[in-house]
Protein backbone atom coordinates (compact mmCIF):
# COMPACT_ATOMS: atom_id res chain seq x y z
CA UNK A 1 -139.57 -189.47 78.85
CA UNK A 2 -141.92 -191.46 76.68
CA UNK A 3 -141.39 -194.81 74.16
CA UNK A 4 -143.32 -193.38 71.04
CA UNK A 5 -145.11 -195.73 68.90
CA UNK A 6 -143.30 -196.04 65.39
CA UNK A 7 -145.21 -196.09 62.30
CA UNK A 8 -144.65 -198.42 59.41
CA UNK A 9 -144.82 -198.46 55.97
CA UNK A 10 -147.73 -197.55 54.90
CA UNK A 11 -149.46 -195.47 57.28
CA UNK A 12 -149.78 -191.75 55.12
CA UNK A 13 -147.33 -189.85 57.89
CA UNK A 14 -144.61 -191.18 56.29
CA UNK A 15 -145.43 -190.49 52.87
CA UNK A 16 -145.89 -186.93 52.92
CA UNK A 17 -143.41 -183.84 52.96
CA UNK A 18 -142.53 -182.99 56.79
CA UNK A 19 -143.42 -179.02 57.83
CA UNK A 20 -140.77 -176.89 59.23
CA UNK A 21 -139.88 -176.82 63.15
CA UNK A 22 -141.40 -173.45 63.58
CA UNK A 23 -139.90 -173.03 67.05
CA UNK A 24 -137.15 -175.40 67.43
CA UNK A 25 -136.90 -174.34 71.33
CA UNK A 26 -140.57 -174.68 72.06
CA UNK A 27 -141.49 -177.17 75.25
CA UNK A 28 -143.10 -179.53 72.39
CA UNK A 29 -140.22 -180.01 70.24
CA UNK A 30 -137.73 -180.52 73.26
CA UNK A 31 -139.66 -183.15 74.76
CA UNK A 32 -140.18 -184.49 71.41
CA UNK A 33 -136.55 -184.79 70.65
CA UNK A 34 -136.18 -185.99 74.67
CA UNK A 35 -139.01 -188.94 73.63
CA UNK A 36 -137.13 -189.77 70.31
CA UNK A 37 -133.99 -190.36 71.66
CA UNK A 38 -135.18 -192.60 73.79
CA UNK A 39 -137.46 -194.32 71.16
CA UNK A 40 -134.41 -195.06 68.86
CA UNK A 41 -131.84 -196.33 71.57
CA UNK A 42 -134.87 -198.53 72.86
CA UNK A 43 -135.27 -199.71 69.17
CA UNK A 44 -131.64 -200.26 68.72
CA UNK A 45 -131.71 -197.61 65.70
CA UNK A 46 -128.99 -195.51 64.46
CA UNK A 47 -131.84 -192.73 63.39
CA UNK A 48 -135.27 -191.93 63.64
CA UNK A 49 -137.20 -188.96 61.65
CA UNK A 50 -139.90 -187.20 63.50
CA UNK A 51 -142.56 -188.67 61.02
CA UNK A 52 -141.75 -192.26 61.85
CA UNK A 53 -142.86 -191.52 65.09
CA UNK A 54 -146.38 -189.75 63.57
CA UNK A 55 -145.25 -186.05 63.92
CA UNK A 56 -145.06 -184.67 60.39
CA UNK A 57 -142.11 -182.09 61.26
CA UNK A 58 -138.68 -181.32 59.84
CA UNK A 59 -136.32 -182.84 62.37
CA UNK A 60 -134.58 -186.12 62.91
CA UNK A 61 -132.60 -187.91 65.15
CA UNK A 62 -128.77 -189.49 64.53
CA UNK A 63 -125.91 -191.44 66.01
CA UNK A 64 -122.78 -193.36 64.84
CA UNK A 65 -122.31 -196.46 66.86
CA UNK A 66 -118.82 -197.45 66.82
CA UNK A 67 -119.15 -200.70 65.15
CA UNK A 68 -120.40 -198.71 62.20
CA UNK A 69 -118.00 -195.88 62.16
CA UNK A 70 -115.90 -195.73 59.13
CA UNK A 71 -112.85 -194.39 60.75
CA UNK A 72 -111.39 -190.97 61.25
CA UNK A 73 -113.24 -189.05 58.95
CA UNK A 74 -116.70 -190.55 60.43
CA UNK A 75 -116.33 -191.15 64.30
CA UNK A 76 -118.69 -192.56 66.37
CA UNK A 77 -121.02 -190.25 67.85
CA UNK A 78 -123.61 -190.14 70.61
CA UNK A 79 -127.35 -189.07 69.87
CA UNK A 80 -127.82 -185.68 67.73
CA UNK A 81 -130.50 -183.78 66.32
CA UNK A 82 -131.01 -182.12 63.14
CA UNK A 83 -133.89 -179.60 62.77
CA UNK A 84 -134.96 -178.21 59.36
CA UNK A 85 -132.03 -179.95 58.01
CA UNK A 86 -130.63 -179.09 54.04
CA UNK A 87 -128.41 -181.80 52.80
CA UNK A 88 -126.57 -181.45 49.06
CA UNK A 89 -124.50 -184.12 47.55
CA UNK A 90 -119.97 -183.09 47.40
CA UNK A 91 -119.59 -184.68 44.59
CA UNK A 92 -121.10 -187.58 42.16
CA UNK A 93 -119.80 -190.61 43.79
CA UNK A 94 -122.21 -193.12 44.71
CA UNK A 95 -122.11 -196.18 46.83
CA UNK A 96 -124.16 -198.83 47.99
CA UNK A 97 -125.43 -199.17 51.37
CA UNK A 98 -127.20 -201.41 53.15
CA UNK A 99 -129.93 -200.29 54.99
CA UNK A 100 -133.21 -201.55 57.43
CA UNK A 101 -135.54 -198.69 58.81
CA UNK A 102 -137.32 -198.92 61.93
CA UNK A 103 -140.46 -198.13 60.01
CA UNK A 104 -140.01 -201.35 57.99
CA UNK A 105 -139.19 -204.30 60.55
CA UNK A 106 -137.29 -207.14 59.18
CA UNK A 107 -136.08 -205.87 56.08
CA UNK A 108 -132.65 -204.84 54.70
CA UNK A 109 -131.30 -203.67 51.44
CA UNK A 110 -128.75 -202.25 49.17
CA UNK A 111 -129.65 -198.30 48.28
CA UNK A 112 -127.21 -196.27 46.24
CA UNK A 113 -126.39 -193.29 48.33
CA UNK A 114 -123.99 -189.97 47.83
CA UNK A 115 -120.63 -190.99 49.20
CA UNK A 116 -120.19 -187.33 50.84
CA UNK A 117 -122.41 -184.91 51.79
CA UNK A 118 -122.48 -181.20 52.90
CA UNK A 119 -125.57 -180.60 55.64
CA UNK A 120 -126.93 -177.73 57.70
CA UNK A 121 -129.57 -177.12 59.98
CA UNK A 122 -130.28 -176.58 63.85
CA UNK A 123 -129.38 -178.61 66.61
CA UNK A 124 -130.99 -179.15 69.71
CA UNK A 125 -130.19 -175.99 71.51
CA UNK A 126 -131.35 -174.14 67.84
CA UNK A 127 -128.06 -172.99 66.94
CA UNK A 128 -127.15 -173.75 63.84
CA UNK A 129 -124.64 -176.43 62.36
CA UNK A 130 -122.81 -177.67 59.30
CA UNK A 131 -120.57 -179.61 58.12
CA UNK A 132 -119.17 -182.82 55.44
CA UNK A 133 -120.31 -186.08 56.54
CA UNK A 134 -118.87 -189.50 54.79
CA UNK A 135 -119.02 -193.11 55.91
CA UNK A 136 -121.77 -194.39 57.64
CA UNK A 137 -122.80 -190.65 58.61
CA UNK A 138 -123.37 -189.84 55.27
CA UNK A 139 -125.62 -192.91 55.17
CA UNK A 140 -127.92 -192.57 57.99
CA UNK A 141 -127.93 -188.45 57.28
CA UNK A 142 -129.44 -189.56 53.72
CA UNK A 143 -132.12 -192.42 55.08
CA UNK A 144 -133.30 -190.16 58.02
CA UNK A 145 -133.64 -186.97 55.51
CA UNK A 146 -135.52 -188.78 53.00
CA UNK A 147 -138.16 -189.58 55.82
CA UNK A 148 -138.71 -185.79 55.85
CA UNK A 149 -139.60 -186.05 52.33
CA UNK A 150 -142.00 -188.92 51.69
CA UNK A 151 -139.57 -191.37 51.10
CA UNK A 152 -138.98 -194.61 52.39
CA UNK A 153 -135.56 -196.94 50.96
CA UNK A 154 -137.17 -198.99 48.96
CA UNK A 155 -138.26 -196.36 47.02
CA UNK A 156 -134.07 -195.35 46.53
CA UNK A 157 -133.51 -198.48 45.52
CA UNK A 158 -132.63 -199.52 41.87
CA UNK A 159 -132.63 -203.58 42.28
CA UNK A 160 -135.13 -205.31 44.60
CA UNK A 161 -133.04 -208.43 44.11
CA UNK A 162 -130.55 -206.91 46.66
CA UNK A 163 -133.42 -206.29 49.27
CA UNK A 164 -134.49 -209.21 52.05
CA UNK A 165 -135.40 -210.43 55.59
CA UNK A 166 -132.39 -209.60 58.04
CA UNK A 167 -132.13 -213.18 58.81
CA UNK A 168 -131.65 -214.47 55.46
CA UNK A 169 -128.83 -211.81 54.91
CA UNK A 170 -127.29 -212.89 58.09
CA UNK A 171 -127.23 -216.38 56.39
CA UNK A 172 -126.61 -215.43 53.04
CA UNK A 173 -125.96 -212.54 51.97
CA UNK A 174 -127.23 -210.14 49.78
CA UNK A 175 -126.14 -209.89 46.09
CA UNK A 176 -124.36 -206.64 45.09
């Protein structure tokens, strides 16, 4: 396996709409997802999009560490993919979360997310999955889709006054 180089904001790849995984069981997109795995859990990071590491496809990688799981309804989990992944809001409930991205070092903010969410797509083995995510699943199912888009979290967020270096929020806060 391979550490992949992760781009930051403002290199183009992660500004642009992802293309489809053609052939989710092609030798290219399993040692892809092999190489991204290991790229996030070397970074520390609870998800990583294919175009954060420079390859502009549909397909992102997830986990729920259990010092961020929310309880029952959102265990912890181990690393999972989701390829050409559809996410719709349950309901209208929002709530803010704070969130860094790999792809922007240092940072941290509060971004207005759905509470719930329904999502489908392929996993790994290109079967395909579904299901309701809340908690901190919900959460990192949002950020990691929005890569696929164009869309980094600052661009979710509504008040740059709640956004800041990680160790000034370790010191102080950030203001909700």
């Amino acid at each position: 396996m391979t550490l992949l180089k992760i781009a930051r904001m403002g290199h183009p790849v992660l500004l642009r709409r992802a293309d489809e995984v053609a052939d989710p069981q092609s030798a290219g997109i399993v040692q892809l997802i092999d190489d991204m795995i290991e790229t996030m859990e070397d970074a520390r990071g609870a998800g990583l999009a294919a175009p954060q590491v420079h390859v502009s496809l549909r397909l992102f990688i997830y986990r729920v560490p259990a010092e961020r799981s929310a309880g029952a309804d959102d265990p912890p989990r181990g690393a999972s993919v989701l390829i050409n992944p559809i996410l719709h809001p349950v309901d209208d409930e929002i709530v803010l979360c704070p969130e860094g991205c790999l792809s922007i070092p240092g940072l941290r903010g509060l971004v207005p997310r759905h509470a719930r969410i329904a999502y489908s797509g392929l996993n790994r083995d290109g079967e395909a999955v579904q299901g309701v995510a809340s908690g901190f699943l919900a959460n990192v199912l949002q950020h990691e889709y929005d890569h696929l888009d164009g869309i980094l979290y600052p661009m979710r967020m509504t008040d740059l006054g709640q956004m800041g270096f990680d160790d000034e929020i370790g010191r102080y806060g950030v203001r909700a």
